[in-house]
Protein backbone atom coordinates (compact mmCIF):
# COMPACT_ATOMS: atom_id res chain seq x y z
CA UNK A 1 -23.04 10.80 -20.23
CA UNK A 2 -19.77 9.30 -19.21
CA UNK A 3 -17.69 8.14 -22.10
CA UNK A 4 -17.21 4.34 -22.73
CA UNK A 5 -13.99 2.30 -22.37
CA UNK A 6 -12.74 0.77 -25.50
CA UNK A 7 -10.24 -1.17 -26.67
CA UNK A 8 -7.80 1.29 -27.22
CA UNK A 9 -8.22 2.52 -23.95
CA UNK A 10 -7.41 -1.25 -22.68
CA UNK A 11 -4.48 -1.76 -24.45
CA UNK A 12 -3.46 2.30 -22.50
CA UNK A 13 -4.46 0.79 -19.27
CA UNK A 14 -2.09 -2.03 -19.80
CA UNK A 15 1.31 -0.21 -21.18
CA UNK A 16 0.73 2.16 -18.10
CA UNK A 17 0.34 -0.74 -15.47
CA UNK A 18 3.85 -1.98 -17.34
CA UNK A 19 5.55 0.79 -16.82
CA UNK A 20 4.55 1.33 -13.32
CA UNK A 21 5.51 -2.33 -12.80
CA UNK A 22 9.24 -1.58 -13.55
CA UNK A 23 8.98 1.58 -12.08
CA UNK A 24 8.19 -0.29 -8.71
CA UNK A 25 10.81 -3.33 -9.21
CA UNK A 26 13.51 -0.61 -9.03
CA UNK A 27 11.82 1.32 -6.07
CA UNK A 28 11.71 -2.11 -4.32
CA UNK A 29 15.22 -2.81 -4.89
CA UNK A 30 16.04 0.49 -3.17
CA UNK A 31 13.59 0.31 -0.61
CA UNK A 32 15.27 -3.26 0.42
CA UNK A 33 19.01 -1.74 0.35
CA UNK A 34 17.92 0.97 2.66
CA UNK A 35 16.51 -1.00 5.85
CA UNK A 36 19.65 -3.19 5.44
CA UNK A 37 21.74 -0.51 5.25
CA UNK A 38 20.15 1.44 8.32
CA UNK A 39 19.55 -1.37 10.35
CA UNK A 40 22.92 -2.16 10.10
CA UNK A 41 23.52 1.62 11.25
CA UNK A 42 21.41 2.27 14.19
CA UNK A 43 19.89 -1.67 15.11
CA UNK A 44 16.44 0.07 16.56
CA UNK A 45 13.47 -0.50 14.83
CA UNK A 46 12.24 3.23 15.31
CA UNK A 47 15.06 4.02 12.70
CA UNK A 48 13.41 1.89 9.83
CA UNK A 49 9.32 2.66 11.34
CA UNK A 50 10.30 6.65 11.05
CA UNK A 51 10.82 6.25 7.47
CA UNK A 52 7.92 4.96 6.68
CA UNK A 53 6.03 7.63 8.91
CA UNK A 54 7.76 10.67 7.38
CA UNK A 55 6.75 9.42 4.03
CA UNK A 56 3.51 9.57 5.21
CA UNK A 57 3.23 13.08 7.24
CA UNK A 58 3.12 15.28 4.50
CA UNK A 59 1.02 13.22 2.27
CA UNK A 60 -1.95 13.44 4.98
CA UNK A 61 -1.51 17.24 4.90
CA UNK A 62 -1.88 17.89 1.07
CA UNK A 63 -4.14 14.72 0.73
CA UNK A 64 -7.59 17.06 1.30
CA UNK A 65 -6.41 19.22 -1.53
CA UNK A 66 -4.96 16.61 -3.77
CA UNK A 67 -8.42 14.83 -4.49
CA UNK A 68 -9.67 18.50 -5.61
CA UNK A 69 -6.46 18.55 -7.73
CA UNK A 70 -7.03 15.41 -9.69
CA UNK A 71 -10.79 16.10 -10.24
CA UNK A 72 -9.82 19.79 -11.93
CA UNK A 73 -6.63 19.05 -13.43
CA UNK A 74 -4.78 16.88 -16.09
CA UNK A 75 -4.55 13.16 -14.97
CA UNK A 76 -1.96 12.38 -16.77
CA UNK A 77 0.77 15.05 -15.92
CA UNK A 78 0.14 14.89 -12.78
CA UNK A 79 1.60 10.90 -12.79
CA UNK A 80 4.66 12.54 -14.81
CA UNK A 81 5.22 14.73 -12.16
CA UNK A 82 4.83 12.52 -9.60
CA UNK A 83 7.01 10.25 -11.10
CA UNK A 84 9.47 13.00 -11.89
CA UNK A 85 10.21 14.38 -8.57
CA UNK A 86 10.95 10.93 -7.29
CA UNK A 87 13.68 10.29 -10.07
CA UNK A 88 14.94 13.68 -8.77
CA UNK A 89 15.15 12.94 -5.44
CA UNK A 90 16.86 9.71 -6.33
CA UNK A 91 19.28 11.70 -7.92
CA UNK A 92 20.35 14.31 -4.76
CA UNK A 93 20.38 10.80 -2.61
CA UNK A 94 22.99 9.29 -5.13
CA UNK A 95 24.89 12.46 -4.69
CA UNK A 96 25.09 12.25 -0.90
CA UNK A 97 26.36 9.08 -1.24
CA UNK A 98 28.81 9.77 -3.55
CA UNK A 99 30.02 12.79 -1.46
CA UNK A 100 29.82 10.61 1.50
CA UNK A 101 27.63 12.85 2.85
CA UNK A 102 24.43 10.24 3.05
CA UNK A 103 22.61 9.94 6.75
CA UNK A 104 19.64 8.61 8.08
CA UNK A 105 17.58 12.04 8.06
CA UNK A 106 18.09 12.77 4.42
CA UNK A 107 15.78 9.72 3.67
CA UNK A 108 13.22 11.21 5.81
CA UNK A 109 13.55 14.14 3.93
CA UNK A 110 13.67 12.88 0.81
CA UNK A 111 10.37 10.27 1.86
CA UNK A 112 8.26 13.15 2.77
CA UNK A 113 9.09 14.79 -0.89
CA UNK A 114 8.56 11.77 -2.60
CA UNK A 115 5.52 10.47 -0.43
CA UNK A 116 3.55 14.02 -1.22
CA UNK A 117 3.81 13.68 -5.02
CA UNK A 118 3.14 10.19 -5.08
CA UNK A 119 0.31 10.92 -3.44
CA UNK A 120 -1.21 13.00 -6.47
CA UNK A 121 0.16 10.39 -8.97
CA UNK A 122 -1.24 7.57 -6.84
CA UNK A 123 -4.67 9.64 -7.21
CA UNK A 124 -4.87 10.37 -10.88
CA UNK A 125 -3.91 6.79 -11.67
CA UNK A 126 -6.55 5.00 -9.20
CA UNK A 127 -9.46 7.68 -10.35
CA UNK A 128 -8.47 7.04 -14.03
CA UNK A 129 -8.80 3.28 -14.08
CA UNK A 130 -12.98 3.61 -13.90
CA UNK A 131 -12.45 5.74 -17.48
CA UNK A 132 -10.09 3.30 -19.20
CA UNK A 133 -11.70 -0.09 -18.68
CA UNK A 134 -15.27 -1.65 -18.62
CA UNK A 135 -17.09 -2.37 -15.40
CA UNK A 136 -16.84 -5.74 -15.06
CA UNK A 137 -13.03 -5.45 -15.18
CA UNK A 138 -12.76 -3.89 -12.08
CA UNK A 139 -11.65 -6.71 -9.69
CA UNK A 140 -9.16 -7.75 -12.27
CA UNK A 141 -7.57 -4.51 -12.98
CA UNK A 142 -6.91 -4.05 -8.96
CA UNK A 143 -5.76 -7.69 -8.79
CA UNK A 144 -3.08 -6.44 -11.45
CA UNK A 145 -2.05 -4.05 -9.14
CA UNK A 146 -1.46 -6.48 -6.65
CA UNK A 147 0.43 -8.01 -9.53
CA UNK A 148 2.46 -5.40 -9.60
CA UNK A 149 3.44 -5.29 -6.21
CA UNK A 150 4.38 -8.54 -5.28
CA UNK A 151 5.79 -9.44 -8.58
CA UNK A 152 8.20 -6.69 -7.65
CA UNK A 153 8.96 -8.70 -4.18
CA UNK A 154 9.94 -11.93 -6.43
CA UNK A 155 12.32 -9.96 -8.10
CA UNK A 156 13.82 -7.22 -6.28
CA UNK A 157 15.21 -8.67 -3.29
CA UNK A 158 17.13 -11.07 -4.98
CA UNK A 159 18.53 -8.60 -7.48
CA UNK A 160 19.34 -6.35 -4.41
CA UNK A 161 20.57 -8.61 -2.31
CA UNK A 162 23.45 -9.91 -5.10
CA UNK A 163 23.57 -6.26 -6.98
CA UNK A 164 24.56 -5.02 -3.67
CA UNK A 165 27.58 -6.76 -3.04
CA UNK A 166 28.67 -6.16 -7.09
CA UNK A 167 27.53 -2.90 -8.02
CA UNK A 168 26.46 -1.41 -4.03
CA UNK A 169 24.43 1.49 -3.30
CA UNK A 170 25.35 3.51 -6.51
CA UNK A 171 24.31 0.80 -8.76
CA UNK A 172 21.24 0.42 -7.28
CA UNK A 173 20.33 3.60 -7.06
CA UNK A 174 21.17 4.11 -10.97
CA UNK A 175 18.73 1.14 -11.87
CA UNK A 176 16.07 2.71 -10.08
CA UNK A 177 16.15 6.35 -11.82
CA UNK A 178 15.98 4.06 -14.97
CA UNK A 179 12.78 2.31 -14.39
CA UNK A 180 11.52 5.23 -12.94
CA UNK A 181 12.45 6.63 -16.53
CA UNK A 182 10.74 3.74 -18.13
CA UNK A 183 7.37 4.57 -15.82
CA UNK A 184 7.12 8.18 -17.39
CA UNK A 185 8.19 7.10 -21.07
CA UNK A 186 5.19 4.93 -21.01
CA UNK A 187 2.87 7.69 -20.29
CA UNK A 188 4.17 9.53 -22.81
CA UNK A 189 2.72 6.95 -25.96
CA UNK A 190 -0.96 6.90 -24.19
CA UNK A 191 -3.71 8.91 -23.69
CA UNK A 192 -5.79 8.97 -19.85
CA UNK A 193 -9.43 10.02 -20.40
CA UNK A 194 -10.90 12.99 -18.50
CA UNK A 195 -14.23 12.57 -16.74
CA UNK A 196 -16.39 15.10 -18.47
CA UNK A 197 -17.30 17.95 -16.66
CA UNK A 198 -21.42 17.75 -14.66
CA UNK A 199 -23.41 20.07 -13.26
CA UNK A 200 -22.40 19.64 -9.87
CA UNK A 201 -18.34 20.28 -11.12
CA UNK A 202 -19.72 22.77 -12.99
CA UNK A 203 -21.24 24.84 -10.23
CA UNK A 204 -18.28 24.90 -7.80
CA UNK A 205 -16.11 28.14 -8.28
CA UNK A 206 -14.16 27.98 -5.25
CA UNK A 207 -11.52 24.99 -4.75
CA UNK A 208 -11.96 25.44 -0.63
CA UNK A 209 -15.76 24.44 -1.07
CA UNK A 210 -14.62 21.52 -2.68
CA UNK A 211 -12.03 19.98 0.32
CA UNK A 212 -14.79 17.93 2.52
CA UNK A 213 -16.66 17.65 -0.39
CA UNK A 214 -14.75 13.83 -0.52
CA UNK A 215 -15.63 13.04 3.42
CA UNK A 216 -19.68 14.82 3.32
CA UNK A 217 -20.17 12.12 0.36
CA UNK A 218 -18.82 9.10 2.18
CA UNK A 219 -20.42 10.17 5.10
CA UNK A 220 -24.23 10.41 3.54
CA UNK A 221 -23.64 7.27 2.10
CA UNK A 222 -23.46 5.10 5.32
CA UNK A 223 -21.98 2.19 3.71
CA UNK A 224 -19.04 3.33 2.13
CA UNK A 225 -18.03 5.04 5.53
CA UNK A 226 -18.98 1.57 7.26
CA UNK A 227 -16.60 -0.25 4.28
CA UNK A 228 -13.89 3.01 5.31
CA UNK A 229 -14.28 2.09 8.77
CA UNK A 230 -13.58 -1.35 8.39
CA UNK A 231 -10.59 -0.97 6.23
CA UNK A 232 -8.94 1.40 8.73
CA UNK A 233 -9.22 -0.82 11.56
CA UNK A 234 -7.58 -3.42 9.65
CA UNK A 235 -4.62 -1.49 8.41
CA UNK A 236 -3.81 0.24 11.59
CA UNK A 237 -2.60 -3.25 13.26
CA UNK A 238 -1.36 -4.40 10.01
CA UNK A 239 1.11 -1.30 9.83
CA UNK A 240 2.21 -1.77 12.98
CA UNK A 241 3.01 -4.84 12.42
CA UNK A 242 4.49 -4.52 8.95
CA UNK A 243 6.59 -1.52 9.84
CA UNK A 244 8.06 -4.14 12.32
CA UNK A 245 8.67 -6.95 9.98
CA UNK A 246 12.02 -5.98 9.01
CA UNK A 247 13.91 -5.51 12.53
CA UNK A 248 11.86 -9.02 13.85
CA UNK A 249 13.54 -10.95 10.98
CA UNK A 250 16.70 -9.82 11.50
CA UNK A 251 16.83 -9.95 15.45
CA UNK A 252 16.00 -13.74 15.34
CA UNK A 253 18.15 -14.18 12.68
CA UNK A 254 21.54 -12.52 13.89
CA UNK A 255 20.73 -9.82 10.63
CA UNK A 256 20.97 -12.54 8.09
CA UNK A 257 20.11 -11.10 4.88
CA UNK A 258 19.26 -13.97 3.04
CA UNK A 259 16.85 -15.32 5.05
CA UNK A 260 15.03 -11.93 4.88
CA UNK A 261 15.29 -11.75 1.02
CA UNK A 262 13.77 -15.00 0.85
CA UNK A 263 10.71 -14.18 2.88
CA UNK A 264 10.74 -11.11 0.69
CA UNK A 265 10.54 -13.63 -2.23
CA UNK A 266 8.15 -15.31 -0.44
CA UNK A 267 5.60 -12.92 -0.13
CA UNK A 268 6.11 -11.93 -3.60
CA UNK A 269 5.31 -15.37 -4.82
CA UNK A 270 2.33 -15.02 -2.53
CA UNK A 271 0.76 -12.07 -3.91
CA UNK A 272 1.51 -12.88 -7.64
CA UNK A 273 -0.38 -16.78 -6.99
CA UNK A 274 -3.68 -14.60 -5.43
CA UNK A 275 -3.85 -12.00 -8.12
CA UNK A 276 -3.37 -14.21 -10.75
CA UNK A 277 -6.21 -16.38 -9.20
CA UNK A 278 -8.34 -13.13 -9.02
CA UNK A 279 -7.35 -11.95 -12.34
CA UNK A 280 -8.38 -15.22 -13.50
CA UNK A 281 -11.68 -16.08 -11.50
CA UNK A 282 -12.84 -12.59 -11.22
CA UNK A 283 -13.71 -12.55 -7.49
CA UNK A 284 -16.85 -13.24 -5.67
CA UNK A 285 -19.76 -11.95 -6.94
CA UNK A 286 -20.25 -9.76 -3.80
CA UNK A 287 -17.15 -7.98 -3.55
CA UNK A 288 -17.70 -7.58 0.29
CA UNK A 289 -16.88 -11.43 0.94
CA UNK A 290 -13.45 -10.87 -0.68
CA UNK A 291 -13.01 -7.92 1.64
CA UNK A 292 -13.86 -9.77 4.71
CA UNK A 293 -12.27 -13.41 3.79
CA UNK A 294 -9.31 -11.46 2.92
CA UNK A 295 -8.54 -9.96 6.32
CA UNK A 296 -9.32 -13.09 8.12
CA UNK A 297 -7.37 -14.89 6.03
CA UNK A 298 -4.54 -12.40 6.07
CA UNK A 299 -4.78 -12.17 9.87
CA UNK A 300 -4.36 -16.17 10.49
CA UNK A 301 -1.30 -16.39 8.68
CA UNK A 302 0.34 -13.43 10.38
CA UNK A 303 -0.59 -14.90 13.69
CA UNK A 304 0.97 -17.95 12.22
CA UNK A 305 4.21 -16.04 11.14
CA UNK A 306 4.66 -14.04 14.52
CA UNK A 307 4.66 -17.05 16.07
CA UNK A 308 7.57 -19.04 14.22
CA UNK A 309 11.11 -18.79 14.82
CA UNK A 310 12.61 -20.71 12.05
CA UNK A 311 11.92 -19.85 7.65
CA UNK A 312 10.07 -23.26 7.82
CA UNK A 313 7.42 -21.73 9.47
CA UNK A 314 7.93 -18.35 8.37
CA UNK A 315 7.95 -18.61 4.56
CA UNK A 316 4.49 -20.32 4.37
CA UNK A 317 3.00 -18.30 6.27
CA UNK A 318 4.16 -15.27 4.36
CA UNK A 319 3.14 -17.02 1.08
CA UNK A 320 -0.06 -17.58 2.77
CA UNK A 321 -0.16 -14.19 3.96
CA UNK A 322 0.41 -12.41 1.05
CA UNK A 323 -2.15 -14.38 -1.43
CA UNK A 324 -5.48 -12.73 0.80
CA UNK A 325 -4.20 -9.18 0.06
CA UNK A 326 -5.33 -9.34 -3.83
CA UNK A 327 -8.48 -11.04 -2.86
CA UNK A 328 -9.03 -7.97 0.04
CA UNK A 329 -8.09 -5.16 -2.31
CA UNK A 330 -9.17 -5.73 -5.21
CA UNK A 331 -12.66 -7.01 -3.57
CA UNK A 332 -12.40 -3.34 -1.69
CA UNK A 333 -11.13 -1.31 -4.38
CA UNK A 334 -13.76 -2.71 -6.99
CA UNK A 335 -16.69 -1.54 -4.33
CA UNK A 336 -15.36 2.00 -4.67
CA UNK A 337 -14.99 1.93 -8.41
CA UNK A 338 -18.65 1.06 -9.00
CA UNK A 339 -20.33 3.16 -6.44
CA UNK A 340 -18.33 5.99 -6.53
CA UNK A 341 -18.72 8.46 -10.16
CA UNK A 342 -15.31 8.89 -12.15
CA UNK A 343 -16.07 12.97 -11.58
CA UNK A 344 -15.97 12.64 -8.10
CA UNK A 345 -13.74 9.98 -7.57
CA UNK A 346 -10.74 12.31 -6.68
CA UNK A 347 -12.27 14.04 -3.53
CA UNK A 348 -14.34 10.52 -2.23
CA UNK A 349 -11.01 8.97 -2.84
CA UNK A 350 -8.73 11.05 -1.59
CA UNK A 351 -10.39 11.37 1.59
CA UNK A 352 -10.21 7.96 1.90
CA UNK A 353 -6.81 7.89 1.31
CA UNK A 354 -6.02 10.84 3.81
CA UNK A 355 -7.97 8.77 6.67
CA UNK A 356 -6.20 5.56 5.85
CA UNK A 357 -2.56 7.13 6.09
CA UNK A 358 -3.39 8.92 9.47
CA UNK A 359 -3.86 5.20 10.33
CA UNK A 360 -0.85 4.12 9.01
CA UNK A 361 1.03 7.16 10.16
CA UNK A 362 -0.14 6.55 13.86
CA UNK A 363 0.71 2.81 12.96
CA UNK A 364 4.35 3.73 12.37
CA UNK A 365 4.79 6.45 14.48
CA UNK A 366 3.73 4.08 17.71
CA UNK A 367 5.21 0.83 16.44
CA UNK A 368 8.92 1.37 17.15
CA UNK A 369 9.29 2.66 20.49
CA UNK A 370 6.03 0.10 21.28
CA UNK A 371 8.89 -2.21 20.19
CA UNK A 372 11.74 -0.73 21.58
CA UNK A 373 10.47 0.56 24.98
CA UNK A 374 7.57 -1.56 25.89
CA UNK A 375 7.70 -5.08 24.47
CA UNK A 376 11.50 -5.90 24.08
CA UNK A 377 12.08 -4.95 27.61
CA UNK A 378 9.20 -7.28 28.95
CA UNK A 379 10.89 -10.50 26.99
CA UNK A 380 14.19 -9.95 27.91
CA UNK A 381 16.07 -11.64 30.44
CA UNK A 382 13.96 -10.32 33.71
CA UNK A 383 11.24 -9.19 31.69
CA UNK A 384 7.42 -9.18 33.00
CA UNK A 385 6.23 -11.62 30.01
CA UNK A 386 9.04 -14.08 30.35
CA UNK A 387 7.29 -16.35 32.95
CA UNK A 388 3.85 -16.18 30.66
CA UNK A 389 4.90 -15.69 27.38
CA UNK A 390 8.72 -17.07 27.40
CA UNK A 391 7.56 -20.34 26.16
CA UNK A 392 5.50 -19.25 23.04
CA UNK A 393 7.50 -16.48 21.71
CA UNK A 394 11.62 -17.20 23.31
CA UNK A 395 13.73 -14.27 25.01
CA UNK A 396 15.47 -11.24 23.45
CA UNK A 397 14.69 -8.22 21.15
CA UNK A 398 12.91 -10.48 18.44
CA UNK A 399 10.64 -11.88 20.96
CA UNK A 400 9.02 -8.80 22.02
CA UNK A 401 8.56 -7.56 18.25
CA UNK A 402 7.06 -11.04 17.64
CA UNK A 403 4.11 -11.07 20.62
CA UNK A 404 3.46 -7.45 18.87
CA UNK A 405 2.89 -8.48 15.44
CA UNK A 406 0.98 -11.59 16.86
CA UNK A 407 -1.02 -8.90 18.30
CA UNK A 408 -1.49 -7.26 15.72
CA UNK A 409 -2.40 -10.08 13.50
CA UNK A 410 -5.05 -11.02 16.13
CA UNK A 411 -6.72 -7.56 15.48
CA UNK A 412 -6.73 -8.40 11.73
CA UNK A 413 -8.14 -11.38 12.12
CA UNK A 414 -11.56 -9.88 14.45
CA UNK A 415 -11.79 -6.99 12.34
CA UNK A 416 -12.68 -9.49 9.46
CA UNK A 417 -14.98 -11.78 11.43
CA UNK A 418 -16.93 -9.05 13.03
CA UNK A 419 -17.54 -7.16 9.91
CA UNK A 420 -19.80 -10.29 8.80
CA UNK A 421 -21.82 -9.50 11.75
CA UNK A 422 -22.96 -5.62 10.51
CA UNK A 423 -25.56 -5.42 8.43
CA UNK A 424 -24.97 -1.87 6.88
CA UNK A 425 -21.48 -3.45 5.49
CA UNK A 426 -22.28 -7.02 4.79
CA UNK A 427 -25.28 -5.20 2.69
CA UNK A 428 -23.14 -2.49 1.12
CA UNK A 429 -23.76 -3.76 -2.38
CA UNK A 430 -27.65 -4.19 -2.24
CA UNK A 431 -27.81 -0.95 -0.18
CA UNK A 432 -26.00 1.54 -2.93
CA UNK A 433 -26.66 1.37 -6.58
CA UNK A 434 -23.53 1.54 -9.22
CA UNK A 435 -22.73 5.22 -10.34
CA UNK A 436 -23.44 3.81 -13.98
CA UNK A 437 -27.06 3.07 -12.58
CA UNK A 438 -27.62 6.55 -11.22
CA UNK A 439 -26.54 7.98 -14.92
CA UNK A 440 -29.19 5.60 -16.37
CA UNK A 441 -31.94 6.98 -14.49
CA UNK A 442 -31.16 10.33 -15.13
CA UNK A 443 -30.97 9.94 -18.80
């Protein structure tokens, strides 16, 4: 019998979603300094896409084993270690740059470290959330994540953007190994439940048995791989497109800073409006409408966005943009929690996590030289597009990023709308019963 949440365990799931908010303020603030400062550098969008892709690589590789890893082990250290090795990393980084010995390929490096631990902390947290908090709490425990997130986008490109001419690199830097201090403190004064050991666990004496145990579940259950299949159609144009935000902005802006920081702010503002409306409200009843309503929703105001040239256009739209992602998530992420079993949920979740970042992965990986090579040439001066596209999008190295990510948002937007259309996913929540429900009848 799985234990039941409690209060206590509340008030824990709160003063850990705290700390992790601070936590990702200061990794925003970095994050923001270090596209400015390498676009800056280089002016190629491959430079900023590559980042994101090496941060990715190596968490794909140890993803099989990493769902095996949070099922067997200790939750809760393995977030302190997670968030350990990225205050480490911080550190060496701060020391390049203070031996001026800081270039572009130690922050692939130091990505791929830091995006393979975060991968296990990432894991323990999302497959302890089921154990801390009651059922219907789901939806508005993901929508605090999405809280989280974009409440960090309010805050830290402002702070950057001013902290960097005052305090520069070094100072920012320092503020983020002390939020990432304040993340781990706050682990330290709760306690994350451990699904009780089962049968099944029980039986399983050799950890390779257990690495497609994650993908054989979500592949019997023909729904959740329909609801996987969805989701990674929709985030492989979004990534492409997102990994391209950056270097559009400041191409049709002449690398103005501000204007970026206040779409930033924008889509902070955003996010924080939907998941307070979905921490509020509680979502639809069937989660699968948020999913779908999400992506459309997302995917019309990208369209929207890729096809402005001025922040009067753009900064709606990225408000608009950014308020469908807590409805989407937290819709999706709510699905997983009830049909999945806490005992389990490391494997079925990390091999949905491992198929999702090969998406995004291939998303960055393609996106810049897409960019560079392909759709910046054909709206230049003498490009193929100009006579057909010219009008609608303008000339120059924005222009080409910008009928990309309209693209892209375009794919968003029919991934949504067709997924209304199959029955096996519109269905998903008549079709599976919640774990809680299989317990029951066992009992």
């Amino acid at each position: 019998m799985l234990q039941q949440p409690n209060p206590a365990s509340m008030r824990n799931f709160f003063i850990v979603w705290l700390g992790q908010l601070v936590s990702t303020i200061g990794s925003s603030m970095t994050g923001f300094a270090i596209e400015i400062w390498a676009w800056e550098i280089t002016g190629k969008a491959t430079t900023l896409t590559l980042v994101g892709f090496f941060s990715l690589l190596p968490s794909i590789i140890i993803t099989p084993i990493s769902g095996v890893i949070v099922d067997r082990f200790n939750r809760k250290l393995l977030m302190m270690v997670g968030d350990t090795v990225a205050v480490i990393s911080t550190i060496i980084i701060l020391l390049l740059h203070l031996t001026n010995n800081l270039q572009i390929w130690h922050f692939y490096l130091t990505g791929a470290i830091v995006g393979t631990f975060n991968q296990f902390q990432s894991l323990a947290y999302s497959a302890s959330v089921s154990l801390m908090i009651p059922k219907q709490h789901y939806t508005r425990a993901s929508s605090l994540e999405f809280l989280s997130s974009y409440g960090s986008n309010i805050i830290a490109p402002a702070l950057a953007g001013f902290l960097y001419t005052v305090i520069g690199f070094l100072g920012i830097w320092l503020i983020d190994i002390f939020t990432f201090s304040i993340a781990i403190g706050t682990l330290f004064l709760v306690r994350i439940p451990q699904p009780p050991p089962t049968k099944e666990t029980e039986k399983i004496t050799n950890i390779w048995q257990d690495l497609g145990f994650g993908w054989r579940y979500i592949t019997t259950q023909k729904s959740l791989l329909a609801l996987l299949i969805v989701n990674i159609l929709f985030w492989l144009p979004h990534d492409i497109g997102d990994s391209l935000y950056t270097p559009m902005i400041l191409s049709r802006t002449d690398n103005n800073t501000l204007v970026l920081g206040s779409l930033a702010s924008a889509a902070g503002f955003g996010g924080v409006t939907g998941a307070i409306i979905i921490s509020t409200w509680g979502g639809f009843r069937r989660k699968i409408k948020g999913v779908l309503l999400g992506m459309i929703g997302a995917g019309l105001s990208k369209i929207v966005f890729g096809l402005g040239r001025t922040p009067w256009v753009w900064i709606p739209a990225q408000f608009c943009s950014s308020c469908n992602f807590p409805l989407n998530g937290s819709s999706d992420t709510a699905i997983w929690l009830a049909k999945v079993a806490p005992n389990v949920q490391g494997r079925v979740f990390g091999a949905r996590s491992l198929l999702l970042q090969i998406a995004s992965a291939v998303g960055y990986l393609i996106a810049g030289p897409l960019a560079d090579h392909v759709f910046t040439p054909a709206l230049q001066s003498g490009g193929v597009l100009v006579g057909i596209l010219g009008g609608l999008f303008g000339t120059g190295s924005g222009a080409g990023i910008a009928l990309l990510y309209v693209i892209c948002a375009l794919s968003m937007l029919l991934v949504g709308w067709l997924g209304f259309s199959v029955r096996v996913l519109r269905d998903v929540e008549d079709i599976l019963p919640d774990h809680d429900a299989e317990y029951s009848q066992l009992k």
